[in-house]
Protein backbone atom coordinates (compact mmCIF):
# COMPACT_ATOMS: atom_id res chain seq x y z
CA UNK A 1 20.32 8.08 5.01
CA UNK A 2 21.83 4.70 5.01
CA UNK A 3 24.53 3.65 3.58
CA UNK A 4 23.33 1.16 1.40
CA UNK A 5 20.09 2.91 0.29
CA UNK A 6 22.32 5.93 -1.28
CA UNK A 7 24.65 3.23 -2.93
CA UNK A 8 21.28 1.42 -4.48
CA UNK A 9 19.89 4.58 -5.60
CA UNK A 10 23.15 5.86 -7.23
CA UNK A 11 24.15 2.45 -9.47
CA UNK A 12 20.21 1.96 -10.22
CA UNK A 13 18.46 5.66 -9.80
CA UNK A 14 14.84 5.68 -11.07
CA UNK A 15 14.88 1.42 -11.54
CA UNK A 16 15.58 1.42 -7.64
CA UNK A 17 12.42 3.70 -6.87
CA UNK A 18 10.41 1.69 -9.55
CA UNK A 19 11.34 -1.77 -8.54
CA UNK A 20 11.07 -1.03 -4.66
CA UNK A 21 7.54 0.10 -5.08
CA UNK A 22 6.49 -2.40 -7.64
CA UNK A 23 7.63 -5.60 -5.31
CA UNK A 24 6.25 -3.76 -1.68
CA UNK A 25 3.00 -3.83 -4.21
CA UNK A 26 3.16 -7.21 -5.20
CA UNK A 27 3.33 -8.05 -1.80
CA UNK A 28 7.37 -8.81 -1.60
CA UNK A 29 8.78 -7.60 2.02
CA UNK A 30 11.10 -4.56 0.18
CA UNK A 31 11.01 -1.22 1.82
CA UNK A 32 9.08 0.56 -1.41
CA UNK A 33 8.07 3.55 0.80
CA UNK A 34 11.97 4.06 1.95
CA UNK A 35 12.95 4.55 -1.70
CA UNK A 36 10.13 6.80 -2.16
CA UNK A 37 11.76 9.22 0.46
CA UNK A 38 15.32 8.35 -0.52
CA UNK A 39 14.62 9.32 -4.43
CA UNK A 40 12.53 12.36 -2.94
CA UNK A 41 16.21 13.42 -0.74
CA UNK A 42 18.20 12.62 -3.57
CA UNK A 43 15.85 15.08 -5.67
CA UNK A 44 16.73 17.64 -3.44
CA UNK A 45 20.76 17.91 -3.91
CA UNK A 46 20.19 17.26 -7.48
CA UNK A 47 21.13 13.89 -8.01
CA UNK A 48 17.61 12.53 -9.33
CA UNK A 49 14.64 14.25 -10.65
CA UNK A 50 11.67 15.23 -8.28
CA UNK A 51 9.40 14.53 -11.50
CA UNK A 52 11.00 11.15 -12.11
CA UNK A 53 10.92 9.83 -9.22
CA UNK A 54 7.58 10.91 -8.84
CA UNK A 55 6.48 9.21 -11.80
CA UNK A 56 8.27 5.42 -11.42
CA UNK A 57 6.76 5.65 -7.76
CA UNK A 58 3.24 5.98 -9.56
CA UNK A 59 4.34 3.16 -12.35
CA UNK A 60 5.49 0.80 -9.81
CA UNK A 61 2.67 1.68 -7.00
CA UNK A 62 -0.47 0.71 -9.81
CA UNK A 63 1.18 -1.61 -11.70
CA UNK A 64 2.37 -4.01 -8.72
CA UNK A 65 -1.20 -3.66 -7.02
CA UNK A 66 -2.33 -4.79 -10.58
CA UNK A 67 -0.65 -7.30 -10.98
CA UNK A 68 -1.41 -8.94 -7.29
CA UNK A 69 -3.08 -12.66 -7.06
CA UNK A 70 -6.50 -10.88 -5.90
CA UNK A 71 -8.94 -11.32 -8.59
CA UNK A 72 -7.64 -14.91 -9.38
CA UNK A 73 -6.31 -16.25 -6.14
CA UNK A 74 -7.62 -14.15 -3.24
CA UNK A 75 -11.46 -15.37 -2.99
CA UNK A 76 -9.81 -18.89 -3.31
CA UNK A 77 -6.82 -18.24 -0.27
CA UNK A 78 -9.90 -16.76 1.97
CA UNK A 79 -12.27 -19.68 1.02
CA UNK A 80 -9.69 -22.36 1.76
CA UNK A 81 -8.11 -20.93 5.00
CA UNK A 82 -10.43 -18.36 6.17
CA UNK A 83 -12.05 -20.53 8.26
CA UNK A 84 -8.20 -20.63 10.39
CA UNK A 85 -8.81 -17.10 11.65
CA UNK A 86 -12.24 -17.14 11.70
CA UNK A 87 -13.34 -15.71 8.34
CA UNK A 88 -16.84 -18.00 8.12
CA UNK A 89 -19.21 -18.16 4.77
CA UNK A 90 -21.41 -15.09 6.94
CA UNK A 91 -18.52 -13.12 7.64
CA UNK A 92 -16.99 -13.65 4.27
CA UNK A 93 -20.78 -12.25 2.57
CA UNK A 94 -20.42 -9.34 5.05
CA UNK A 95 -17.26 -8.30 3.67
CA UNK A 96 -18.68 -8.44 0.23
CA UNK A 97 -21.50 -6.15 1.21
CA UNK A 98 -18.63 -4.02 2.83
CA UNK A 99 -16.62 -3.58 0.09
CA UNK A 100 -19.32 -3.19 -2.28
CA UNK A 101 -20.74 0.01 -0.20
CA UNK A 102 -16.82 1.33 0.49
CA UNK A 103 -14.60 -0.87 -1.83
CA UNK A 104 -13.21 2.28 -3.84
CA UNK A 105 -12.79 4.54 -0.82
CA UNK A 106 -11.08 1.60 1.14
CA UNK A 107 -8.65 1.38 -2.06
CA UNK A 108 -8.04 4.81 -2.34
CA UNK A 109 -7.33 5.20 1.48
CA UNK A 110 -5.36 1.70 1.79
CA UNK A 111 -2.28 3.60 0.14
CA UNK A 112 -1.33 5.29 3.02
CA UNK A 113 -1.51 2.91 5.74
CA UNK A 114 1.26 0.31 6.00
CA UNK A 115 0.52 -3.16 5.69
CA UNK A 116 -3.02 -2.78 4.03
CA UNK A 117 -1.40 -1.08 1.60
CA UNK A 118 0.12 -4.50 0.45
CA UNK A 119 -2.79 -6.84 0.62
CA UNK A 120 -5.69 -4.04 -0.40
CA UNK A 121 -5.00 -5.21 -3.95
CA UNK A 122 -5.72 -8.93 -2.96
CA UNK A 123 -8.73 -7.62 -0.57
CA UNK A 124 -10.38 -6.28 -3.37
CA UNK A 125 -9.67 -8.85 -5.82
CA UNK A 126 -11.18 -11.63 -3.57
CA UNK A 127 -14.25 -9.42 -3.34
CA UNK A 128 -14.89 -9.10 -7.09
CA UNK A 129 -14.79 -5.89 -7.12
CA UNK A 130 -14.36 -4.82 -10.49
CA UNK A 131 -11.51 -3.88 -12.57
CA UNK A 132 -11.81 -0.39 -14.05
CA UNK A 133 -13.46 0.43 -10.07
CA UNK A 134 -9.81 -0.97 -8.86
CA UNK A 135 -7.62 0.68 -11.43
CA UNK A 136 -9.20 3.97 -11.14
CA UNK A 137 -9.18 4.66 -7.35
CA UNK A 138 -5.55 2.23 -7.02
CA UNK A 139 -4.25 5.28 -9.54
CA UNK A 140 -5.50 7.94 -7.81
CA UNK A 141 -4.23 6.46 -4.47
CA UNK A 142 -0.91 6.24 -6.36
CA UNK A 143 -0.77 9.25 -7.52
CA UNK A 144 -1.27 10.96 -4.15
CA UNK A 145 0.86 8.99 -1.95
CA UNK A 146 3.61 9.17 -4.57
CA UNK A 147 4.13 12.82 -4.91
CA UNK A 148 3.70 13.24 -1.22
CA UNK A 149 5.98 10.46 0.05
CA UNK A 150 8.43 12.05 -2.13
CA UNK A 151 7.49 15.58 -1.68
CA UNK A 152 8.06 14.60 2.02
CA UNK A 153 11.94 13.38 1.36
CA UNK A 154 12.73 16.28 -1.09
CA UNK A 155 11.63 18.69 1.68
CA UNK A 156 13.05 16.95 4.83
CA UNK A 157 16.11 15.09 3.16
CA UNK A 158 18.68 16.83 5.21
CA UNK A 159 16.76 15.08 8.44
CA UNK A 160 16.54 11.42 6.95
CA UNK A 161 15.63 10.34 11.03
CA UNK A 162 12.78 12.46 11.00
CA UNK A 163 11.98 11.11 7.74
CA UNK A 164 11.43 7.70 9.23
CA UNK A 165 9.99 9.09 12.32
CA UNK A 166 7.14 11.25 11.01
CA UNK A 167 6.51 8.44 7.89
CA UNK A 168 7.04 5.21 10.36
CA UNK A 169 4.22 6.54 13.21
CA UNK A 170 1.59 7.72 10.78
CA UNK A 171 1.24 4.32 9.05
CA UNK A 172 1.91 2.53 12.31
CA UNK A 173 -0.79 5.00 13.55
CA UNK A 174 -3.15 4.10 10.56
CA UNK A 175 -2.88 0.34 10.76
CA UNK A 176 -3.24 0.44 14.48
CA UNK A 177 -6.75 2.51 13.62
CA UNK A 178 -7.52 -0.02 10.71
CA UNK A 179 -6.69 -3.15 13.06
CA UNK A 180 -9.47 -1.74 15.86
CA UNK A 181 -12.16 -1.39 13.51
CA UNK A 182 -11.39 -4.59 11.99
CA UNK A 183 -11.44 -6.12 15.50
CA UNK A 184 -14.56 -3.90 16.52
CA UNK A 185 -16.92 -5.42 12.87
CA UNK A 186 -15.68 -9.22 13.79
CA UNK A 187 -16.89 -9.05 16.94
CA UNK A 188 -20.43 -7.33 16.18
CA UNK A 189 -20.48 -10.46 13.66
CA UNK A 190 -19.93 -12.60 16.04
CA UNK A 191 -22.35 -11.23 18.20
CA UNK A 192 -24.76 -11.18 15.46
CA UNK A 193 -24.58 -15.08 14.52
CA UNK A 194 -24.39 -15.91 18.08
């Protein structure tokens, strides 16, 4: 583990976890998913609490996605520079539709894959989806990837390279997957309003 993660986590403990989550969520570039796996090793020799750091990974996971510029500024970012990377008023409808039929499930899932799991919050925001829909699958999704991110350190915190290995190629993996199907529904789009 590096240096300076085991010095961050010893002066600040479970406000380290919390705060790394909570700003990845908000969309600030801070390695939230490290800490996860850094409180779950330091759970392991004793030095944190597996429970704890469970729980301010949770906290900081749903209320950072919660408190994301979606509902208020998202529609408006997408409407004013959408048209840049070629997000049109038919595209934009299509995603509604989209996240109408899979909004929830594309919350819930969003967790786990790095990257999406930033902007998800302002995804479904700029879609209207509603509120209680967004808290209620963003807490579930919380409360899985929490307790197995740091389920995953507690249990291989003696290996901290395979740590970043195994945890650095499945999200890679899933945003790689997310990216082609993104790619694959713009271009049936733009097939369709050819």
């Amino acid at each position: 583990m590096p240096a300076w993660l085991t010095d961050l986590l010893a002066r600040y403990g479970y406000a380290a976890v919390f705060f790394g989550v909570f700003l990845e969520n908000t969309g600030v570039p801070v390695p939230g998913e490290t800490m996860v796996l850094a409180g779950g090793a330091l759970a392991h020799y004793g030095h944190l609490s597996l429970v704890g750091v469970i729980a301010m990974a949770i906290l900081g996971a749903t209320l950072g996605d919660n408190l994301a510029i979606g509902r208020q500024g998202g529609r408006r970012v997408v409407e004013r520079f959408g048209r840049h990377v070629g997000v049109t008023a038919a595209r934009l409808r299509e995603f509604d539709r989209f996240f109408d039929r899979h909004g929830a499930k594309t919350v819930f899932v969003a967790r786990f894959i790095t990257g999406l799991r930033v902007v998800c919050a302002i995804l479904a925001g700029g879609s209207g989806m509603r509120w209680p829909t967004f808290l209620a699958f963003n807490a579930a999704g919380a409360v899985l990837w929490s307790t197995t991110i740091t389920i995953v350190g507690y249990f291989l915190g003696h290996s901290w390279e395979t740590i970043e290995r195994l945890i650095g190629g499945a999200g890679l993996a899933g945003l790689v997957v997310v990216l082609t199907l993104v790619a694959i529904w713009i271009a049936g789009l733009r097939r369709q309003t050819s």
